[in-house]
C-alpha atoms as a PDB file:
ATOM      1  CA  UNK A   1       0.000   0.000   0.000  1.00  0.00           C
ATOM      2  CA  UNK A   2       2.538   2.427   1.083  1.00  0.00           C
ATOM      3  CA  UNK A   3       4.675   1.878  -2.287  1.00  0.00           C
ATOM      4  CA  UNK A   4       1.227   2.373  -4.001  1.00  0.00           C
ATOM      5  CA  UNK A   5       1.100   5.906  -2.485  1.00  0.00           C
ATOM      6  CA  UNK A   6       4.729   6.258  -3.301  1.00  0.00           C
ATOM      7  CA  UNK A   7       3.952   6.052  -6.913  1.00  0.00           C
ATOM      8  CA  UNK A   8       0.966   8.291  -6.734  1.00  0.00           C
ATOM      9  CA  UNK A   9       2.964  11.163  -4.991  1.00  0.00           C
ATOM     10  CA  UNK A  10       5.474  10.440  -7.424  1.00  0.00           C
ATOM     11  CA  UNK A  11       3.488  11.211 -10.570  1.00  0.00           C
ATOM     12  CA  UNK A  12       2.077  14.446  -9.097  1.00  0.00           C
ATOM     13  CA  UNK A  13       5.572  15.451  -8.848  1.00  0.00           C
ATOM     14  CA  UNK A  14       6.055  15.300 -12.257  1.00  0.00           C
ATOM     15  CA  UNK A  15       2.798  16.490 -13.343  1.00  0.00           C
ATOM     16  CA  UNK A  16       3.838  19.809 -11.377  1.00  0.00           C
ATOM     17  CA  UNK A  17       7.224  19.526 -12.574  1.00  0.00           C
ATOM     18  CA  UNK A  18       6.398  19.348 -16.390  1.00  0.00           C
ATOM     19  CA  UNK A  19       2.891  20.550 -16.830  1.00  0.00           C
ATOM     20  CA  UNK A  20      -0.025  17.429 -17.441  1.00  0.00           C
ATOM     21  CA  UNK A  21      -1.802  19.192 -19.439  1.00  0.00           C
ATOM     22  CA  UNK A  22      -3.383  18.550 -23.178  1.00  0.00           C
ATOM     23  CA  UNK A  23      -1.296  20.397 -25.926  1.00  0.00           C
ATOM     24  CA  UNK A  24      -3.058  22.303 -28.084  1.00  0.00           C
ATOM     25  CA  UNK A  25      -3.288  20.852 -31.399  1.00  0.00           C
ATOM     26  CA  UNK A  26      -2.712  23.271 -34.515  1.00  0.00           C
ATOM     27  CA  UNK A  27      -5.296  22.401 -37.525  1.00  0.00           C
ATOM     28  CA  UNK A  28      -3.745  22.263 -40.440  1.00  0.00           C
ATOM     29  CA  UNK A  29      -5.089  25.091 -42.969  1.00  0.00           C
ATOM     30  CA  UNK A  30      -7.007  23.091 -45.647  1.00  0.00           C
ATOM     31  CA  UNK A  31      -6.258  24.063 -49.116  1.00  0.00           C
ATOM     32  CA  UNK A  32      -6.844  23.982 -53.154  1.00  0.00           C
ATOM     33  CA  UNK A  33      -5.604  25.611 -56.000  1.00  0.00           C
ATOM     34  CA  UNK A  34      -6.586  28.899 -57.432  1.00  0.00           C
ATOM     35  CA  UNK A  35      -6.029  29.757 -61.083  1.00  0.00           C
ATOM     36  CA  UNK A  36      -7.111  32.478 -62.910  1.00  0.00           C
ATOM     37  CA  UNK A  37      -7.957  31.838 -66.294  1.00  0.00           C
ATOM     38  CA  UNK A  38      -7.995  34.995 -68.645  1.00  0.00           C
ATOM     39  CA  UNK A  39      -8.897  35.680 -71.947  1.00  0.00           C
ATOM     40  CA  UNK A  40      -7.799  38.110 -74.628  1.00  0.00           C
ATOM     41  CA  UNK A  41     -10.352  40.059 -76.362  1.00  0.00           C
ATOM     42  CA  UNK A  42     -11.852  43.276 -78.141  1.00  0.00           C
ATOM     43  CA  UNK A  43     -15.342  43.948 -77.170  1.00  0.00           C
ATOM     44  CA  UNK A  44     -16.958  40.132 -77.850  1.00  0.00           C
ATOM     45  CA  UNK A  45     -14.647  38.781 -80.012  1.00  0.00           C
ATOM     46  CA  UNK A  46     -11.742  36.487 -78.522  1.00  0.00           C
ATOM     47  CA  UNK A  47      -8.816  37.363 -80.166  1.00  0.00           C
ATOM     48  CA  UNK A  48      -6.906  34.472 -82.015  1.00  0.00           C
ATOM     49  CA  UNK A  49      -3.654  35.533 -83.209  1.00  0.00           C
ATOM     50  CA  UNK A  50      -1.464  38.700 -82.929  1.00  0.00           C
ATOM     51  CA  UNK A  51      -2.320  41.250 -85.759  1.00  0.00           C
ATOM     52  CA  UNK A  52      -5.089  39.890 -86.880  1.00  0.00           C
ATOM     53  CA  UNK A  53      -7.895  42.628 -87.246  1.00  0.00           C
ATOM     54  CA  UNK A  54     -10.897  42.270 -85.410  1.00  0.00           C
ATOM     55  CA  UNK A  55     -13.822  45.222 -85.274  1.00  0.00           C
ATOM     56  CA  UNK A  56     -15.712  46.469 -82.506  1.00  0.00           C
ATOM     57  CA  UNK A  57     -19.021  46.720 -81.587  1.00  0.00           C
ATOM     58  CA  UNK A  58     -18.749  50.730 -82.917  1.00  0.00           C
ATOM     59  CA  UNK A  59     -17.495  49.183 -86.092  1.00  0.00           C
ATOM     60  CA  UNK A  60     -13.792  49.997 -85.514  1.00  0.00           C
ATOM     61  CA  UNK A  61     -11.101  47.685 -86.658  1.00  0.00           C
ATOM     62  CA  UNK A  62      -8.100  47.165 -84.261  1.00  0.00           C
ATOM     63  CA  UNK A  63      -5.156  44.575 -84.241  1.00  0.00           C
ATOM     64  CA  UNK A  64      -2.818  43.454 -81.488  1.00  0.00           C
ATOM     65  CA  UNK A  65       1.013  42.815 -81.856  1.00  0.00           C
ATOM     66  CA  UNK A  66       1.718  42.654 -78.125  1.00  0.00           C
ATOM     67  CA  UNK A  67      -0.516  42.580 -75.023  1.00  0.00           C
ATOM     68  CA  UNK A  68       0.849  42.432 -71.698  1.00  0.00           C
ATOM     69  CA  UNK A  69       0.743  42.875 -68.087  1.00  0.00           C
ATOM     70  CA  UNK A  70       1.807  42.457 -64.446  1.00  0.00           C
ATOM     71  CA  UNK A  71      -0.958  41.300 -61.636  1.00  0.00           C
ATOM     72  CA  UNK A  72      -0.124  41.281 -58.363  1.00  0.00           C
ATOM     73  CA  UNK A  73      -1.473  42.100 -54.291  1.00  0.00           C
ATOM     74  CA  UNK A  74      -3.757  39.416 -55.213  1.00  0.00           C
ATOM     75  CA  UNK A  75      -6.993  39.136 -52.833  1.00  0.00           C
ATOM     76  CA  UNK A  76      -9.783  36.734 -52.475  1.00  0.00           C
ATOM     77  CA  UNK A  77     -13.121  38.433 -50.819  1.00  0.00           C
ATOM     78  CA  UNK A  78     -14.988  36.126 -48.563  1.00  0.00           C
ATOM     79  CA  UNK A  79     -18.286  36.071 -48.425  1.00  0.00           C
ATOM     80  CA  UNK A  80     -18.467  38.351 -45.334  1.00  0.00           C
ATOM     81  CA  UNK A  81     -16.200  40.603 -46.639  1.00  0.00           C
ATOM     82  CA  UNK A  82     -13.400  40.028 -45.005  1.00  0.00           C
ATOM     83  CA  UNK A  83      -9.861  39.535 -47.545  1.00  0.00           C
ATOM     84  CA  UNK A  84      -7.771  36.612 -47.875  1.00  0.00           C
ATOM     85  CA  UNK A  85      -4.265  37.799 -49.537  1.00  0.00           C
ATOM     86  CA  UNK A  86      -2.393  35.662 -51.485  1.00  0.00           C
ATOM     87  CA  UNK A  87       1.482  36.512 -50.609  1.00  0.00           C
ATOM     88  CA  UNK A  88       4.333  37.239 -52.772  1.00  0.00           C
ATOM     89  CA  UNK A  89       2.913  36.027 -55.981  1.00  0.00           C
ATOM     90  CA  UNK A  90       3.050  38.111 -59.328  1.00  0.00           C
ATOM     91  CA  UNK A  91       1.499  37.055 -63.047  1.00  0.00           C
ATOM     92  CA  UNK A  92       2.873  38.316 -65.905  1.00  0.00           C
ATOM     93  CA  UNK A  93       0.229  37.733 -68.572  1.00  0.00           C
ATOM     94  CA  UNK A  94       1.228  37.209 -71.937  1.00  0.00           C
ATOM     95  CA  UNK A  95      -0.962  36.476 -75.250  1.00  0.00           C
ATOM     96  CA  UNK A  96       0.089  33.127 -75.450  1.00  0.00           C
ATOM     97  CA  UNK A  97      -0.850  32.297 -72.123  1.00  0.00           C
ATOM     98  CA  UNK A  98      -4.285  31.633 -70.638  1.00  0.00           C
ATOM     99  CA  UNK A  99      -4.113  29.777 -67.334  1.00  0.00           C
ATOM    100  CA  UNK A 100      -2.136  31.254 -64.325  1.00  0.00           C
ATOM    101  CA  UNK A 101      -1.343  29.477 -60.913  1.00  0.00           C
ATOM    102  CA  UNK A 102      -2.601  31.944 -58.000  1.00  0.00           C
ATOM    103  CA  UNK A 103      -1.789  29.561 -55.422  1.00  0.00           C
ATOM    104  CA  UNK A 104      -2.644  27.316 -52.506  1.00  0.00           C
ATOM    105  CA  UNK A 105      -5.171  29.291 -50.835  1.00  0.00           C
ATOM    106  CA  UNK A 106      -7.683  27.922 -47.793  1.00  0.00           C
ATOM    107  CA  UNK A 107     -10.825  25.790 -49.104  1.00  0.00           C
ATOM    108  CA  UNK A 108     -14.010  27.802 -48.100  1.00  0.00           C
ATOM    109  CA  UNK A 109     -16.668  30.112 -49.942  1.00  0.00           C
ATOM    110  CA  UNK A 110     -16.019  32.915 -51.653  1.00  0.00           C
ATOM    111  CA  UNK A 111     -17.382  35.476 -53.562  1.00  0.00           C
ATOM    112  CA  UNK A 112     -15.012  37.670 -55.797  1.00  0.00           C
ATOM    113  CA  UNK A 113     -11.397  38.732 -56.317  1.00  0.00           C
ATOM    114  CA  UNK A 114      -9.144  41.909 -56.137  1.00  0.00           C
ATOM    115  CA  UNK A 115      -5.847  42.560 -57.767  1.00  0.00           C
ATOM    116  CA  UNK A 116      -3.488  44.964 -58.561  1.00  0.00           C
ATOM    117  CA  UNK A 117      -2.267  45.860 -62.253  1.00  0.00           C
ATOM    118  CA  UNK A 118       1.403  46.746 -61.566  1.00  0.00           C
ATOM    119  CA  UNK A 119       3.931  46.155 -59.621  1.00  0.00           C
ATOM    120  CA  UNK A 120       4.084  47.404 -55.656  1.00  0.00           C
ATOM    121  CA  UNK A 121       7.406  49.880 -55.154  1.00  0.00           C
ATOM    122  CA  UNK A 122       9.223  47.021 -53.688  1.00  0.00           C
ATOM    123  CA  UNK A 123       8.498  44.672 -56.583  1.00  0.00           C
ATOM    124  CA  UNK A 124       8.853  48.054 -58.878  1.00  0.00           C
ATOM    125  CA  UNK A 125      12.389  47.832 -57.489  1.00  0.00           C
ATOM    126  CA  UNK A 126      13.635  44.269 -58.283  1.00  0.00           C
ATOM    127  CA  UNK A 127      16.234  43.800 -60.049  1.00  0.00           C
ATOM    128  CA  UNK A 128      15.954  41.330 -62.883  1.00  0.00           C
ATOM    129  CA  UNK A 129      18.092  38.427 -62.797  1.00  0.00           C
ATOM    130  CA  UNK A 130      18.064  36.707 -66.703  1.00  0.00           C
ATOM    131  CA  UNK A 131      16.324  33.342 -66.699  1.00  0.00           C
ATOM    132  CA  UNK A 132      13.257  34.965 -64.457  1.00  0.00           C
ATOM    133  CA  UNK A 133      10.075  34.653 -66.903  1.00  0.00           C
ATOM    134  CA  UNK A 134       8.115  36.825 -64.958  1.00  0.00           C
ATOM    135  CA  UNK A 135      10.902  39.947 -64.433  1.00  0.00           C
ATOM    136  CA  UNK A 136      13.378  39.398 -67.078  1.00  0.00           C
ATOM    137  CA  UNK A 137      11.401  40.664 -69.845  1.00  0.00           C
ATOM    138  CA  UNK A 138      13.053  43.363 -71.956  1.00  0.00           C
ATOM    139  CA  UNK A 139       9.390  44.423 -73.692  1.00  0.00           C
ATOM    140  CA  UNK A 140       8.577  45.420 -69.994  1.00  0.00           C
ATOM    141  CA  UNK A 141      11.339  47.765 -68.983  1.00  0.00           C
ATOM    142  CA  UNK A 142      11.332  51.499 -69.646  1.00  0.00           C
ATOM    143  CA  UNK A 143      14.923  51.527 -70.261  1.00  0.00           C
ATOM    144  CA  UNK A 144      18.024  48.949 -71.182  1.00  0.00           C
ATOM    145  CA  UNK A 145      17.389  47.138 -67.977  1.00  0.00           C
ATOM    146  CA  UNK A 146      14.654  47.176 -65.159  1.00  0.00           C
ATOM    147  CA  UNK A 147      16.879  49.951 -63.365  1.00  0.00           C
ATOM    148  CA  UNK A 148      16.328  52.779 -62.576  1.00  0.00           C
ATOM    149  CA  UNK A 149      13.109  53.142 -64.901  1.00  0.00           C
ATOM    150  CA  UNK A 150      11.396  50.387 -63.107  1.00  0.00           C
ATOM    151  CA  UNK A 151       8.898  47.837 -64.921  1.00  0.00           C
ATOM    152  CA  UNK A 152       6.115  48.541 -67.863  1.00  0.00           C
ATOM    153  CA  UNK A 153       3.381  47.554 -65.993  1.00  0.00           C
ATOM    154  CA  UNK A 154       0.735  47.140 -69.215  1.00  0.00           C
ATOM    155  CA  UNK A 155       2.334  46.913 -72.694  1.00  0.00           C
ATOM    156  CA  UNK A 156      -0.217  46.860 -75.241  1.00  0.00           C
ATOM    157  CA  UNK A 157       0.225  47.864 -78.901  1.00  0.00           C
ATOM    158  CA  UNK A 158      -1.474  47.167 -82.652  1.00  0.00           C
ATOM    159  CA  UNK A 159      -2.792  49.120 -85.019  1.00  0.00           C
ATOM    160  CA  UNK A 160      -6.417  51.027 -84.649  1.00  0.00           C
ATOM    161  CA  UNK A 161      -8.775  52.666 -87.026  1.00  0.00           C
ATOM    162  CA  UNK A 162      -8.998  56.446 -86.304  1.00  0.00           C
ATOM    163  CA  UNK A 163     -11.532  57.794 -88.504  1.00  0.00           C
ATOM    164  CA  UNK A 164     -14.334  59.641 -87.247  1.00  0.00           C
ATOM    165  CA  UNK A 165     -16.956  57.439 -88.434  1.00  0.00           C
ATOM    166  CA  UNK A 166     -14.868  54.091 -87.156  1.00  0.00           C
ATOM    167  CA  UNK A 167     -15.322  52.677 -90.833  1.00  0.00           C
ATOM    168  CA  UNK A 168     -11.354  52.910 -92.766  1.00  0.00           C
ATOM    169  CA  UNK A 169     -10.023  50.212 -94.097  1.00  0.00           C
ATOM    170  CA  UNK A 170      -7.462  47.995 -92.576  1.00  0.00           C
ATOM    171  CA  UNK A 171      -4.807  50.455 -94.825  1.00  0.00           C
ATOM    172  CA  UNK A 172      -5.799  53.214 -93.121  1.00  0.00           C
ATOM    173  CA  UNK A 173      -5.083  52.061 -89.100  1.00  0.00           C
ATOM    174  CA  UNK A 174      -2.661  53.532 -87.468  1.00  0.00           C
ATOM    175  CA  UNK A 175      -0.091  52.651 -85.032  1.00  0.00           C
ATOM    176  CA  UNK A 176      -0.417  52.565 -81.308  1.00  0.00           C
ATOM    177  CA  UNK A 177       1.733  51.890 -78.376  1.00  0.00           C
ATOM    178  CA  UNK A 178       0.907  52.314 -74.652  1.00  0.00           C
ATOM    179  CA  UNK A 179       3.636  51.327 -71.951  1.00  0.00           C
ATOM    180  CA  UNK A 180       1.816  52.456 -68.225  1.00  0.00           C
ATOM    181  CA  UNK A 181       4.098  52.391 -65.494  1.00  0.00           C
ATOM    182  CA  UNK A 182       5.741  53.990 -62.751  1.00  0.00           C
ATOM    183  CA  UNK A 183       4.461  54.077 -58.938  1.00  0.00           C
ATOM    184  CA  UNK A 184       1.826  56.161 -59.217  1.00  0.00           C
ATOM    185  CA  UNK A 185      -0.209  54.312 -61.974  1.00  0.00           C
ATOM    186  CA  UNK A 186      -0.563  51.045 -60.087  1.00  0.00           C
ATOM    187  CA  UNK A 187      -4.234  50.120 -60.098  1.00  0.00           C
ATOM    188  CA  UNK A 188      -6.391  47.660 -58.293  1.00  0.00           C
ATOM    189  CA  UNK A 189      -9.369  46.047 -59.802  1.00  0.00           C
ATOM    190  CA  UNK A 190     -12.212  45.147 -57.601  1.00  0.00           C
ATOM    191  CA  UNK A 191     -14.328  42.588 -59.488  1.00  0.00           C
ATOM    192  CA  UNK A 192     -17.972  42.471 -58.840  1.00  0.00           C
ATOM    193  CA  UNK A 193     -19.500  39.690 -56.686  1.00  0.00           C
ATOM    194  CA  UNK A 194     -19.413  36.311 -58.383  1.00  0.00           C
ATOM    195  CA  UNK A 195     -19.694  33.510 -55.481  1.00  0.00           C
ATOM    196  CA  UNK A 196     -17.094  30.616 -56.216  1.00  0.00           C
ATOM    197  CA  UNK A 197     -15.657  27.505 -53.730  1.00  0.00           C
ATOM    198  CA  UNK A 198     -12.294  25.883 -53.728  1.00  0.00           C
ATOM    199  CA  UNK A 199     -12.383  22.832 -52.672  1.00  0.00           C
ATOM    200  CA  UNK A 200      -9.893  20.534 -50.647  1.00  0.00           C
ATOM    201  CA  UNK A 201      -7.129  19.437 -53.001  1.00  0.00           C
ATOM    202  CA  UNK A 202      -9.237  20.425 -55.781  1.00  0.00           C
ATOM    203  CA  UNK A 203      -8.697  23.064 -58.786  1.00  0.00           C
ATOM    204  CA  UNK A 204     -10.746  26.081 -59.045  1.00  0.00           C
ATOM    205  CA  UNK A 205     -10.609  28.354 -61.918  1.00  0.00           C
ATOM    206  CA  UNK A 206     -11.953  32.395 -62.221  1.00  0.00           C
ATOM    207  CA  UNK A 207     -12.303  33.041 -65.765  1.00  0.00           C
ATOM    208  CA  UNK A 208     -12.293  36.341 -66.786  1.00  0.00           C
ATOM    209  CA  UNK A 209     -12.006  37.991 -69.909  1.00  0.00           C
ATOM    210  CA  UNK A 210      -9.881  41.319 -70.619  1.00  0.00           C
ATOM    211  CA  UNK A 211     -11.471  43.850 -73.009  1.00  0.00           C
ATOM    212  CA  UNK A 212      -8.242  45.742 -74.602  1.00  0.00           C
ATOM    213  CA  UNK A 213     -10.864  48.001 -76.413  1.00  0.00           C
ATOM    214  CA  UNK A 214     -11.870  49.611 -72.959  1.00  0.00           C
ATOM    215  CA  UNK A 215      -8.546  51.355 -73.058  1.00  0.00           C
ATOM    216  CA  UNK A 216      -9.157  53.356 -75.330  1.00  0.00           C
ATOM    217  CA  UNK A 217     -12.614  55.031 -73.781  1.00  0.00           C
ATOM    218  CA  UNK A 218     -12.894  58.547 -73.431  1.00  0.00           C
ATOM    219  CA  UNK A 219      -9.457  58.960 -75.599  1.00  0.00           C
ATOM    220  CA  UNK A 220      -9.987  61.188 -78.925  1.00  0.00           C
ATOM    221  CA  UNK A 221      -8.332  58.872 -81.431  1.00  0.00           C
ATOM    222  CA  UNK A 222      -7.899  61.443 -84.036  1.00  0.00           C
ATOM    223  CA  UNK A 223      -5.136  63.532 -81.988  1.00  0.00           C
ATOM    224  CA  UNK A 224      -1.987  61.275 -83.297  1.00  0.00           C
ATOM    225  CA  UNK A 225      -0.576  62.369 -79.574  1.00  0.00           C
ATOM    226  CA  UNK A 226      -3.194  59.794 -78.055  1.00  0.00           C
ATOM    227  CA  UNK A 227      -1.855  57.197 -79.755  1.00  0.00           C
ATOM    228  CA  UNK A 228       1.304  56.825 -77.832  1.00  0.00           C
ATOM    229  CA  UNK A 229       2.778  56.535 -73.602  1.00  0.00           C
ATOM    230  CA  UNK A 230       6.346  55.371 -74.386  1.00  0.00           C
ATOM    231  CA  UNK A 231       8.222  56.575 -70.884  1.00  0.00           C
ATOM    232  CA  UNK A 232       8.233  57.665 -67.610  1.00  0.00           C
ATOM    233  CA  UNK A 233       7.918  61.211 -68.377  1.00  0.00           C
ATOM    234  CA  UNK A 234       4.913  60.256 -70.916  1.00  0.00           C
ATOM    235  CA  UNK A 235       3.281  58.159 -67.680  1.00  0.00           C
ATOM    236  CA  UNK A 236       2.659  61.731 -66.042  1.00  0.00           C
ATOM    237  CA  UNK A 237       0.409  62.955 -68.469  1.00  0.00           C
ATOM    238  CA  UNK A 238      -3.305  63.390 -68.491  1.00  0.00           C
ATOM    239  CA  UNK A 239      -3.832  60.428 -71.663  1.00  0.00           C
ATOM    240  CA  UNK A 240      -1.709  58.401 -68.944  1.00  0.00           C
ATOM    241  CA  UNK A 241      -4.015  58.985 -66.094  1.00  0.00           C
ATOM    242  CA  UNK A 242      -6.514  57.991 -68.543  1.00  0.00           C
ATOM    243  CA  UNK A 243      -5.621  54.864 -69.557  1.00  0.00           C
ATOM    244  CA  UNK A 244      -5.244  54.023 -66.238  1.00  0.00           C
ATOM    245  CA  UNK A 245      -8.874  54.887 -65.270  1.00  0.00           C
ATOM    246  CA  UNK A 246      -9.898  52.524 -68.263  1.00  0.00           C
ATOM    247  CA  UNK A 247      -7.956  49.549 -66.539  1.00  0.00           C
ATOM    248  CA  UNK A 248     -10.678  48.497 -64.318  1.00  0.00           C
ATOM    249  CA  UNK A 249     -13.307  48.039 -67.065  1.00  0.00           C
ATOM    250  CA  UNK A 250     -11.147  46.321 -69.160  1.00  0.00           C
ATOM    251  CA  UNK A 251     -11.944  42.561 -66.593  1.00  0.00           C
ATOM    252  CA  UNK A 252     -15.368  41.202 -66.674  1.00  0.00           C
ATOM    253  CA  UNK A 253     -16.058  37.573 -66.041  1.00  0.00           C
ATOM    254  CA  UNK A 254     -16.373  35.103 -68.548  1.00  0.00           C
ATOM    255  CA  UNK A 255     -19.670  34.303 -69.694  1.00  0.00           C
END
């Protein structure tokens, strides 16, 4: 009996000693894979190939020879508001390219997505390092290199009909070329509620399409000076600031 008691006294000790109490188990975060999916087009028509000339609903013929552009701060809206950011992750997206990993992000409801077009200063400030395919790409520099001009955030350039009644022939298009950058032209896109899930282990895709003829709203198309942003300086200017405003309109969803 008494070595009985000895061993009961004993483990007490130790329970004071070293703490007999439950550890708190951490859950594990459950997750799937986001992926945006986003198509090129002007107004309803997909585009198919670089310079090929496709008309808008006005009637106005356009062609693309490069379309480009950084997303990043990347934000997932749950469905009581609150934001889910998706760290350190930036998309270039090119023509050729459709699908684009987000990430791992936590399974649950949600009901629409936020993102930046641009770069954030720190990002702005990278230096390229050749072999990167997201920064070492020469079309979206201002300069030689990435420094000190900092990134292109949207490259997109083609050919447009200017005429006043939107009806010249594909002869008559002219050249245009817009390269937005620089700090103060970063701009976020808040897309409008569209509930979606991810699912445990699963794949989830947002498709959403990107309307390049949106950029050019509110723009007088007949001034040959609105036909170009080439640098910095040019990405201070009031058809700049324009552009820039167009950005958000340019995403819609997929229908």
């Amino acid at each position: 009996m008494k070595n009985y008691l000895f061993i009961i006294s004993l483990a007490f000790a130790t329970c004071l000693n070293v703490g007999c109490t439950k550890k708190n188990s951490i859950t594990p975060v459950v997750t799937g894979q986001l992926y945006f999916h986003l198509h090129t087009d002007i107004d309803s028509l997909e585009v198919g190939d670089y310079n090929s000339v496709l008309q808008s609903t006005s009637g106005r013929k356009i062609s693309l020879s490069l379309a480009q552009m950084y997303l990043s701060n990347i934000q997932l809206v749950n469905l009581d508001g609150s934001l889910y950011s998706v760290s350190n992750q930036v998309i270039l997206k090119v023509f050729e390219n459709e699908a684009y990993l987000v990430g791992n992000v936590p399974a649950g409801n949600y009901k629409s997505v936020r993102f930046s077009i641009g770069l954030s200063a720190t990002e702005n400030a990278k230096m390229s390092v050749a072999g990167d395919t997201v920064f070492y790409r020469p079309e979206m520099w201002f300069g030689s290199s990435a420094q000190p001009q900092g990134y292109v955030f949207l490259n997109v350039q083609g050919k447009i009909d200017t005429t006043a009644l939107a009806n010249g022939t594909e002869s008559q298009m002219v050249q245009f070329a817009y390269r937005i950058g620089t700090a103060a032209n970063l701009k976020q896109v808040v897309m409008p509620d569209q509930n979606f899930s991810i699912l445990p282990d699963q794949v989830e895709y947002v498709h959403m399409v990107i309307n390049y003829m949106k950029i050019f709203d509110g723009i007088d198309l007949h001034i040959a000076t609105n036909l170009h942003v080439q640098s910095t300086t040019d990405n201070s200017t009031a058809l700049a600031n324009q552009i820039v405003n167009n950005i958000p309109a340019m995403f819609s969803y997929e229908k």
